[in-house]
Protein backbone atom coordinates (compact mmCIF):
# COMPACT_ATOMS: atom_id res chain seq x y z
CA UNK A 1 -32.74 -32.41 39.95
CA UNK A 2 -31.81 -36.17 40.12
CA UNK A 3 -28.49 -37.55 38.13
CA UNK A 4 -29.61 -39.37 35.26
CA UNK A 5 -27.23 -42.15 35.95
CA UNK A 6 -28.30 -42.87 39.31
CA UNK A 7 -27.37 -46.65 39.27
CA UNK A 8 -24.04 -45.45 39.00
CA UNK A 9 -24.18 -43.22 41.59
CA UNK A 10 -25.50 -45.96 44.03
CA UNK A 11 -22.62 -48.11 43.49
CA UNK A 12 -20.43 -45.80 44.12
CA UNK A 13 -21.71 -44.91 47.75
CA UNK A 14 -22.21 -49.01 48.09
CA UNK A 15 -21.88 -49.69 51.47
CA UNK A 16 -19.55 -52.60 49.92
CA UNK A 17 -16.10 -52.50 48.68
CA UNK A 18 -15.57 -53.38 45.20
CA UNK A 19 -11.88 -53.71 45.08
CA UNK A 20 -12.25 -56.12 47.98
CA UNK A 21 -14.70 -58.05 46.70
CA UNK A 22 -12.20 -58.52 43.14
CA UNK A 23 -9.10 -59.55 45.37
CA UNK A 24 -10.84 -62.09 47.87
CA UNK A 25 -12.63 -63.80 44.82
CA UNK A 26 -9.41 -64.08 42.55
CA UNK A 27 -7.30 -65.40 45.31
CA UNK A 28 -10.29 -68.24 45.86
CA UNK A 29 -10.42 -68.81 42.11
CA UNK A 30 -6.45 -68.91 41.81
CA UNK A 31 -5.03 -72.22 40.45
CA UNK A 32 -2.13 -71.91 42.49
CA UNK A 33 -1.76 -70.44 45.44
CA UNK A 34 0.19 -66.87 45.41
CA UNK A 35 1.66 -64.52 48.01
CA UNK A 36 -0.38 -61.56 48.58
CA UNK A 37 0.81 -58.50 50.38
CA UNK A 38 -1.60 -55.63 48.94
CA UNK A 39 -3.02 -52.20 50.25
CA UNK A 40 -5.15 -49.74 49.14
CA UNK A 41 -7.86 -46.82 49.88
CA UNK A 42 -11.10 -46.48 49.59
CA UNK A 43 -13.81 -43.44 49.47
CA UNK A 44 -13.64 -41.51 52.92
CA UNK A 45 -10.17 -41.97 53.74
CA UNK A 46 -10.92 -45.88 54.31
CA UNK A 47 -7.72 -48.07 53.98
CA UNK A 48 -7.22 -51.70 53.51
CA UNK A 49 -4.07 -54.28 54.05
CA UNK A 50 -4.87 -57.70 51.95
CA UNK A 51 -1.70 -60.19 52.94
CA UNK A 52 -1.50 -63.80 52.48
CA UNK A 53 1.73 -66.43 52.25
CA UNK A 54 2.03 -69.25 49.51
CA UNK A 55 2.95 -71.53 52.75
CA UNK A 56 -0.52 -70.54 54.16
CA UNK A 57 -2.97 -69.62 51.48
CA UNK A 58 -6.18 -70.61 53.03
CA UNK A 59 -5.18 -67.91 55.68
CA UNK A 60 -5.93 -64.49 54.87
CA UNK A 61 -5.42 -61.06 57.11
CA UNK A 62 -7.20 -58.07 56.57
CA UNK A 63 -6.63 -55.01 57.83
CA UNK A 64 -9.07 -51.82 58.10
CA UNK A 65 -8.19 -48.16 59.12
CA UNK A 66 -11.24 -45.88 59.72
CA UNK A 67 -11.58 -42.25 60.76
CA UNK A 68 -12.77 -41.17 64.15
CA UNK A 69 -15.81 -40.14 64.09
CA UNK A 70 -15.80 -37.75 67.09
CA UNK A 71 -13.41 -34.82 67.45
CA UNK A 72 -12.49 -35.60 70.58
CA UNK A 73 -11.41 -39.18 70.44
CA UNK A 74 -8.12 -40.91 70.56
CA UNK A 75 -7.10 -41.54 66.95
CA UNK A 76 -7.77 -44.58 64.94
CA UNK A 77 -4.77 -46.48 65.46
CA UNK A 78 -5.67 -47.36 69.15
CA UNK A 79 -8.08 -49.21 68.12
CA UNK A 80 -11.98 -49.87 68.48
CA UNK A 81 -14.25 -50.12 71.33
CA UNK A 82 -15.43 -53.49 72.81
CA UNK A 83 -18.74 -53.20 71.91
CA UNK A 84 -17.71 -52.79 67.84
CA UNK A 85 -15.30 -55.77 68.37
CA UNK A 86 -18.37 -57.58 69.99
CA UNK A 87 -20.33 -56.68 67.14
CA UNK A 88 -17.88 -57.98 64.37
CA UNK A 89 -17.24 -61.18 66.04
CA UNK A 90 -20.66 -61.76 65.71
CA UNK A 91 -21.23 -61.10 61.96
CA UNK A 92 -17.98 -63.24 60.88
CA UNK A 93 -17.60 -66.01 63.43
CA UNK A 94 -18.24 -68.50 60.82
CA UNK A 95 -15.26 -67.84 58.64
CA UNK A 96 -13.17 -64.63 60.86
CA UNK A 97 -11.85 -64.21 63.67
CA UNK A 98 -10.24 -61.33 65.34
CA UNK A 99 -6.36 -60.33 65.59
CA UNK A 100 -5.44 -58.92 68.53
CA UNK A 101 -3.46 -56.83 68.91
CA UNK A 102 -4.02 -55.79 65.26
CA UNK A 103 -1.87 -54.43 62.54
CA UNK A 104 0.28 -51.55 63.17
CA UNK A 105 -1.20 -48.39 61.48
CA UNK A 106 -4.66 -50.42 61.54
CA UNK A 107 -7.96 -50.46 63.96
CA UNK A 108 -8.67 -53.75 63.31
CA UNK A 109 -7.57 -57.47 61.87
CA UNK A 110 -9.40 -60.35 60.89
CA UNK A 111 -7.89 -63.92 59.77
CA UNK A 112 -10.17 -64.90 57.19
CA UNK A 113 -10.43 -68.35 56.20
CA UNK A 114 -13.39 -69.84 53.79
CA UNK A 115 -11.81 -73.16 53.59
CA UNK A 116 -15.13 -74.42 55.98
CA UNK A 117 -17.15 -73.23 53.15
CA UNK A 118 -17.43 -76.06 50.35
CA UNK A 119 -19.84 -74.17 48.50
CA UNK A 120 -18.81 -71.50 45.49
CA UNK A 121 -22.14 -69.90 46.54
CA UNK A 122 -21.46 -69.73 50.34
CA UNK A 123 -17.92 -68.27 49.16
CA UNK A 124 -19.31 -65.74 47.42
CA UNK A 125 -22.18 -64.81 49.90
CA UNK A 126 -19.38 -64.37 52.48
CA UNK A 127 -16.91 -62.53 50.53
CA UNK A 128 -19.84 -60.14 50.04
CA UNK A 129 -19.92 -59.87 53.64
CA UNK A 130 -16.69 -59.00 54.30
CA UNK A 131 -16.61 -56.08 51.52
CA UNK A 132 -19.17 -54.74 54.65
CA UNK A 133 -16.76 -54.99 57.19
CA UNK A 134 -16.80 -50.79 56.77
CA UNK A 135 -20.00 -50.45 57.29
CA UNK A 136 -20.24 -52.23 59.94
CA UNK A 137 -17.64 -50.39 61.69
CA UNK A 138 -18.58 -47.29 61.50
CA UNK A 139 -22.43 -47.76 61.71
CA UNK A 140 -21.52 -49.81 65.53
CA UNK A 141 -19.22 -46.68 66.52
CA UNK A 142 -21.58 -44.12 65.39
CA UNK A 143 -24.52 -46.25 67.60
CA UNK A 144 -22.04 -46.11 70.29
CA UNK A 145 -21.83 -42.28 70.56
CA UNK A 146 -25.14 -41.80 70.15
CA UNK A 147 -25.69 -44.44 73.17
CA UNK A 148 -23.21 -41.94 75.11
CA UNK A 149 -25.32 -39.03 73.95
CA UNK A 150 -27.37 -37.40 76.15
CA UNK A 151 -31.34 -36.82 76.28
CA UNK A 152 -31.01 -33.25 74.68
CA UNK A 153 -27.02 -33.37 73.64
CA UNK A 154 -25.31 -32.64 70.46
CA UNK A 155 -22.25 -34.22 68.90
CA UNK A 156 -20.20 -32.81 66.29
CA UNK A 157 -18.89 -35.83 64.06
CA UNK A 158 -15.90 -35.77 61.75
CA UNK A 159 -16.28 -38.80 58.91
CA UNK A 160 -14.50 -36.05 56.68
CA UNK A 161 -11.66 -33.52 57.80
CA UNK A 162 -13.20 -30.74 55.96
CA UNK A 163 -16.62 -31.12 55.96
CA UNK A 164 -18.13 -32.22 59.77
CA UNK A 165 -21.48 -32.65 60.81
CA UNK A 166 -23.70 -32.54 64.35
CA UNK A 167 -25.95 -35.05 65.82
CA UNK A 168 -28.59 -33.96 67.88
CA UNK A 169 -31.19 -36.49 70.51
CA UNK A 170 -34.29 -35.10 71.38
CA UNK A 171 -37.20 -36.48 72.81
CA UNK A 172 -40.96 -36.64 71.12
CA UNK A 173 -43.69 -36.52 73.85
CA UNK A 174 -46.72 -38.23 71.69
CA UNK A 175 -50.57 -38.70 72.90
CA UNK A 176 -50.86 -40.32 76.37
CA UNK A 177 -47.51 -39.35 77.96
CA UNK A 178 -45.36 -41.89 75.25
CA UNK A 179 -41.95 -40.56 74.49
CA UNK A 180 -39.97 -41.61 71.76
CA UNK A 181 -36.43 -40.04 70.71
CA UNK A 182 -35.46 -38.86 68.06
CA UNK A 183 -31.98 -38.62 66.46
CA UNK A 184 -31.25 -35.07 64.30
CA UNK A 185 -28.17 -35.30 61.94
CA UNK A 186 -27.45 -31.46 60.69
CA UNK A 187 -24.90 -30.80 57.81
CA UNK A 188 -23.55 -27.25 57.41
CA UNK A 189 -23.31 -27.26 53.64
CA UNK A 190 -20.68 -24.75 52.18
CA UNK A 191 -19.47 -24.63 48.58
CA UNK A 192 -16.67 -22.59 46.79
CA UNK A 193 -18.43 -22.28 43.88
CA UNK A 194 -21.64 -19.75 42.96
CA UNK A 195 -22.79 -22.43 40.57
CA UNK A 196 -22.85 -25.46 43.14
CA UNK A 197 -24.29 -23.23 45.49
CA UNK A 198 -27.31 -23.06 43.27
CA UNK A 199 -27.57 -26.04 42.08
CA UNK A 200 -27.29 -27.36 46.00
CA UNK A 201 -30.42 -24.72 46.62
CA UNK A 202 -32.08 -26.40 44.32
CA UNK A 203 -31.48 -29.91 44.91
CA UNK A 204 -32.00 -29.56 48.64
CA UNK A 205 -35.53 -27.78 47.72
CA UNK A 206 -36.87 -30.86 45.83
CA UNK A 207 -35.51 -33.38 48.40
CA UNK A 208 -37.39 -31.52 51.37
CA UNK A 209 -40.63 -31.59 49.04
CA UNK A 210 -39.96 -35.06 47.79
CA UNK A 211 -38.70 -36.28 51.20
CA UNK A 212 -41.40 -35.04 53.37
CA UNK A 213 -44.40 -36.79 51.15
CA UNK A 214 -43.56 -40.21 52.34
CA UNK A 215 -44.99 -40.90 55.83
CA UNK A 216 -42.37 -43.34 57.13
CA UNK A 217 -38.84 -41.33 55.65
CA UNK A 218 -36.81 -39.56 57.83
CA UNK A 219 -38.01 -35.86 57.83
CA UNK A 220 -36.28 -33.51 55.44
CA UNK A 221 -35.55 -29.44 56.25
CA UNK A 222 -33.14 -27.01 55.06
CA UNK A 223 -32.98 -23.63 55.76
CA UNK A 224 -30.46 -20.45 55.24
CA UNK A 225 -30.17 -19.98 59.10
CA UNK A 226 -29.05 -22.76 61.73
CA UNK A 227 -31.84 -24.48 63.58
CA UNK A 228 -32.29 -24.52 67.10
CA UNK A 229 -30.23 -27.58 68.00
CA UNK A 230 -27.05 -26.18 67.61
CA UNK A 231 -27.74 -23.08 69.86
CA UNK A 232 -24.68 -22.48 72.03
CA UNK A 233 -22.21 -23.91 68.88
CA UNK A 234 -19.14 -21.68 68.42
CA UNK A 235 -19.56 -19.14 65.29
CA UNK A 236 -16.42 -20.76 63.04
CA UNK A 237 -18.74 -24.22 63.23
CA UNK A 238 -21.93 -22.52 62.11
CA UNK A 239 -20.44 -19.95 58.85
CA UNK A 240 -21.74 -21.47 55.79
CA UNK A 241 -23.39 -20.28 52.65
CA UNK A 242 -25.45 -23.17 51.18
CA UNK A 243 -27.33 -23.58 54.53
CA UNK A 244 -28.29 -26.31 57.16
CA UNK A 245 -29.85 -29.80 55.82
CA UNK A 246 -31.53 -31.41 58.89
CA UNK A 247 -32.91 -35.13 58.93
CA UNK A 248 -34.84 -36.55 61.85
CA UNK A 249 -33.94 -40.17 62.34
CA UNK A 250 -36.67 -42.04 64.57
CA UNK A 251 -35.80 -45.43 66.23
CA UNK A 252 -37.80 -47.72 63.36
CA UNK A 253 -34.91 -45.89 61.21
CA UNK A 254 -32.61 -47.73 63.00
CA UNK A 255 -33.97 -51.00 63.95
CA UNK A 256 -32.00 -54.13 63.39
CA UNK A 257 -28.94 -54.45 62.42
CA UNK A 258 -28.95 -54.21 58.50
CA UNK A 259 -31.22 -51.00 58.55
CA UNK A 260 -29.48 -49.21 61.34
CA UNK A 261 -26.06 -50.02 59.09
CA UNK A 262 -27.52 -48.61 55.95
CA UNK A 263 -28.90 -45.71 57.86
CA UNK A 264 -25.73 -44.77 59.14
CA UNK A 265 -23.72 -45.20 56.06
CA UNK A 266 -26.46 -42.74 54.09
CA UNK A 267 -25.81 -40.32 57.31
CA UNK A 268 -21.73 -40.39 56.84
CA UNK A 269 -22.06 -40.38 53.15
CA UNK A 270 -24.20 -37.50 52.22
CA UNK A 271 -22.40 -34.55 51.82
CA UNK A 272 -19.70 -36.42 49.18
CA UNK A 273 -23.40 -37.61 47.67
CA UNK A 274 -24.25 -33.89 47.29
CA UNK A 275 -21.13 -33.04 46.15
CA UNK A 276 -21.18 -36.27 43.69
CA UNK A 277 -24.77 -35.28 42.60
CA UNK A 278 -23.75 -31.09 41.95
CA UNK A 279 -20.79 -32.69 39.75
CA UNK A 280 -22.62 -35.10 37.85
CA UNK A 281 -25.37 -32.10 37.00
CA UNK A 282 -23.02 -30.03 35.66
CA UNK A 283 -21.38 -32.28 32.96
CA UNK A 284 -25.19 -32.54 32.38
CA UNK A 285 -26.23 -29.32 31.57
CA UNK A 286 -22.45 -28.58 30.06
CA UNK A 287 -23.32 -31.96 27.71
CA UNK A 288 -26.46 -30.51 27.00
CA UNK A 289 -25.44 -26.95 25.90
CA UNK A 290 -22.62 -28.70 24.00
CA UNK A 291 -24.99 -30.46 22.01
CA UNK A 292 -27.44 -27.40 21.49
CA UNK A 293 -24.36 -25.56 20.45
CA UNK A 294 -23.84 -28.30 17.97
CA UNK A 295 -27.39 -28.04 16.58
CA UNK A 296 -26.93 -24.75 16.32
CA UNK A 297 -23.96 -24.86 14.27
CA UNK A 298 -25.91 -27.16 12.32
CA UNK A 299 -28.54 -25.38 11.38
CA UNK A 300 -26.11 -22.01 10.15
CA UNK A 301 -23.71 -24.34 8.36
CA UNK A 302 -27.14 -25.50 6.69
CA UNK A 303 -28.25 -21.97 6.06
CA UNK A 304 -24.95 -20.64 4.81
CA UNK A 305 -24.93 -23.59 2.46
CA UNK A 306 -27.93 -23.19 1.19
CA UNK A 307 -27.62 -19.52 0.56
CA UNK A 308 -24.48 -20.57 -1.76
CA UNK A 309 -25.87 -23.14 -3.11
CA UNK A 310 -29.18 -20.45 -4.65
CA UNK A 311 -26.63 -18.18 -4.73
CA UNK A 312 -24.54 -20.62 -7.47
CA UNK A 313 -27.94 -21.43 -8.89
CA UNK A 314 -29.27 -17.87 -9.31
CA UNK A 315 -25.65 -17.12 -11.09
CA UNK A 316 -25.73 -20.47 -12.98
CA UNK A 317 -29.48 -19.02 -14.32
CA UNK A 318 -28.59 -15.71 -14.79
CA UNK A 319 -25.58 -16.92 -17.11
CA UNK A 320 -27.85 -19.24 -19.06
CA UNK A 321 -30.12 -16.28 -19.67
CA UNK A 322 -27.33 -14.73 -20.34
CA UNK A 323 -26.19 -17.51 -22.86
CA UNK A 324 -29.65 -17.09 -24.46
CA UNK A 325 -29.81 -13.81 -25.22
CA UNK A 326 -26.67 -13.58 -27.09
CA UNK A 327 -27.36 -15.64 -30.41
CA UNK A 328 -30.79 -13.88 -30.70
CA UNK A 329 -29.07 -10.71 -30.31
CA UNK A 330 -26.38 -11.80 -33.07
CA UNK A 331 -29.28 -12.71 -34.93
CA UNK A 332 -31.09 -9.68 -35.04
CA UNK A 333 -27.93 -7.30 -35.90
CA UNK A 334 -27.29 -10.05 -38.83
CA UNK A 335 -30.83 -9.74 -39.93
CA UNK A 336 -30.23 -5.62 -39.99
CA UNK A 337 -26.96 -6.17 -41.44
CA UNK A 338 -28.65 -7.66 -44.21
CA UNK A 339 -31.14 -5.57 -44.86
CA UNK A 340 -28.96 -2.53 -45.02
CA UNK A 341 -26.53 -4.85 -47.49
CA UNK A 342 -29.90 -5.59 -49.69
CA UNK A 343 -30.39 -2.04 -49.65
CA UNK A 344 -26.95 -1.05 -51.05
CA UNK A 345 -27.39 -3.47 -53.56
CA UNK A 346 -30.37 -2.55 -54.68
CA UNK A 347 -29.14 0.84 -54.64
CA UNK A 348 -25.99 -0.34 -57.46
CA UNK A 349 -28.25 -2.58 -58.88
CA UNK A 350 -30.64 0.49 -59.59
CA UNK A 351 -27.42 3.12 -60.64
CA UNK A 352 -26.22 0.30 -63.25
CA UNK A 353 -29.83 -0.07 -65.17
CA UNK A 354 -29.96 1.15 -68.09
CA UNK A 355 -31.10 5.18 -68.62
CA UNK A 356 -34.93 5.58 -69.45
CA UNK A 357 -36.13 8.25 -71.21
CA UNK A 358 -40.14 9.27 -69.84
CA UNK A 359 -40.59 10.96 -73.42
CA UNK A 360 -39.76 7.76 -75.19
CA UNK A 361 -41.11 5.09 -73.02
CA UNK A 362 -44.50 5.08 -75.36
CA UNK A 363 -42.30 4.77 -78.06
CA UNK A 364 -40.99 2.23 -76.62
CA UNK A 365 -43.76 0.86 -75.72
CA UNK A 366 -45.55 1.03 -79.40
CA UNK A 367 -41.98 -0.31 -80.92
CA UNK A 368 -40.52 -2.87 -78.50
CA UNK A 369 -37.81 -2.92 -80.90
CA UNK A 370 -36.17 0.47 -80.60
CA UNK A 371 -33.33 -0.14 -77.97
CA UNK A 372 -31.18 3.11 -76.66
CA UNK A 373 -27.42 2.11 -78.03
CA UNK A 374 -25.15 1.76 -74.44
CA UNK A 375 -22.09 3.64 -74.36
CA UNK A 376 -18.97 1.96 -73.73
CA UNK A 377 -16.91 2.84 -70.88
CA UNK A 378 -13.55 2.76 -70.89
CA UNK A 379 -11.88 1.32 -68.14
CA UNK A 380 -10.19 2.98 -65.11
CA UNK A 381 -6.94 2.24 -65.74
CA UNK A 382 -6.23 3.23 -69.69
CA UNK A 383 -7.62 6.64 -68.50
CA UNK A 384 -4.85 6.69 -65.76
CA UNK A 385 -2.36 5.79 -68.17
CA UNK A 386 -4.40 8.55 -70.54
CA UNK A 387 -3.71 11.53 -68.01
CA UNK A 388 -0.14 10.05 -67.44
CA UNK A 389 1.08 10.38 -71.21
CA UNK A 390 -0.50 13.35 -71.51
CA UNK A 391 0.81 15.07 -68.38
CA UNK A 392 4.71 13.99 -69.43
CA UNK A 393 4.35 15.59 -72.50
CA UNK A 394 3.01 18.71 -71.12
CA UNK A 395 6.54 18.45 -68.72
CA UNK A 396 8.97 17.70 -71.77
CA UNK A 397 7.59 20.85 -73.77
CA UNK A 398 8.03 23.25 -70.71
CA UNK A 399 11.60 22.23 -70.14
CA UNK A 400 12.30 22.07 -74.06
């Protein structure tokens, strides 16, 4: 698995300092000159000292602190070897020179001065140099202990405290007695983590099949157990649990100046690339799984929503059925109501005709003029009134 921002990732494991680069080109773009007196640190315990005087502003002193790169050597602060000084006098003599002795604290000072440079472009090309000046340390002292290295040595380097690695020269016997030697630069990987660790399987799996398809790339192998090169190493050096990467540096690896210094600085820098690469994949798969979870959500937030919403619509139907049913329901018990108040009244209607006799109806018939006389009724009340008289007269006798 690659990083998916892998531009970013190459800038920062640049072989050039950034902050550098930002200081040197506002002081040379500063309308008026300003004192200067600045440190900082950069990625693998690299420090810088920027300082520069208002009196003296086309004068400035810079100041670099490395780490050793062997166990065994003096510490930084006593400076480098000739042969690095050598080598840095020759890639700045047109604008740098050398401070010795230099800064206390420091392995080495340069007086830069781009005032013999009229043009922005050459200012710029050479600031860009100097953001090197790192590089171009360490790649010249790592060349230097390999130089001391012998024909089947190994070196153990320290570029980081906590995580050292060992250099290995060999020697390649090819077709008609040629030799050729080879350089092998082993990392004991170790991780705390049981989810680095497998992500570190895996990336070092795909970078030994990727790696080992080109013909002219250094050659790629990992493997569980250490290889034979560091036979003899103490046990502490060798305990790891992600395994031993190996790559097998041949001399057209390190040819020139430029490539040897970019091979070198890919060499120091690739366990914190590992460790850079396992972090970077993890906010990648948590960013993923965040956004699945998301989609997830999504998609039950729709479902409960949608069950509501047929639930709302099968109650808003049912109620309008509901709704329905009621006035033809009303209807019907009026219609009933009515025909049981048609049949009372039909009923009274049929007690308050007038009495037929069967014997006379073809009397009737044959005389349409005989009419049966009606009886008058007398009302309700006088016979009320009737009974009353009559039963206080009946009471007025019995007590007389």
């Amino acid at each position: 698995m690659l990083s998916a921002d892998g531009a970013s990732t190459m800038a920062f494991f640049s072989s050039g300092s950034r902050a550098l680069v930002e200081i040197l080109t506002r002081m040379q773009s500063a309308e008026r000159p300003m004192p200067v007196d600045h440190s900082f640190f950069e990625f693998g315990s690299i420090r810088y000292h920027v300082e520069a005087s208002a009196s003296d502003p086309e004068n400035v002193y810079l100041s670099i602190s490395t780490p050793s790169l062997s166990h065994e050597a003096a510490p930084s602060s006593t400076g480098l070897p000739e042969a690095t000084l050598q080598e840095t006098r020759k890639a700045y003599h047109k604008f740098a020179e050398v401070v010795e002795p230099p800064r206390e604290g420091y392995v080495l000072t340069l007086k830069l001065n781009f005032s013999g440079l009229a043009r922005p472009k050459d200012r710029v090309k050479a600031i860009n140099q100097v953001s090197l000046l790192q590089s171009v340390v360490l790649s010249s002292q790592l060349r230097d202990m390999l130089g001391s290295l012998g024909p089947f040595g190994t070196m153990k380097l320290v570029y980081s405290q906590r995580e050292p690695f060992f250099v290995s020269n060999t020697k390649i016997v090819f077709l008609h007695a040629l030799q050729a030697e080879k350089i092998h630069a082993i990392f004991p990987m170790r991780f705390r983590d049981d989810t680095d660790l497998a992500i570190a399987t895996s990336f070092f799996q795909e970078l030994q099949d990727l790696g080992n398809s080109f013909a002219r790339a250094p050659r790629c192998s990992w493997s569980p157990i250490p290889p034979p090169e560091l036979r003899g190493e103490h046990v502490d050096r060798l305990t790891t649990n992600g395994g031993f990467v190996s790559f097998g540096v041949l001399s057209r690896h390190v040819r020139g100046k430029k490539r040897a210094a970019k091979t070198a600085w890919i060499l120091l820098n690739f366990q914190a690339y590992v460790k850079y690469h396992i972090k970077c994949t993890r906010s990648h798969i948590q960013s993923r799984m965040r956004q699945r979870l998301e989609a997830l959500t999504e998609v039950i937030q729709d479902a409960s929503l949608r069950g509501n919403h047929d639930k709302t619509r099968s109650q808003a139907v049912l109620k309008k059925r509901r709704s329905k049913r009621r006035p033809i329901s009303f209807a019907k018990a009026n219609t009933k109501l009515q025909k049981g108040f048609r049949a009372i009244l039909n009923k009274v209607k049929r007690l308050r005709l007038r009495i037929r006799v069967k014997g006379l109806d073809r009397l009737w018939r044959q005389c349409r003029c005989f009419a049966v006389p009606r009886l008058p009724v007398p009302p309700r009340t006088k016979e009320k009134e009737h009974r009353y008289h009559k039963l206080a007269s009946v009471r007025s006798r019995e007590q007389g």
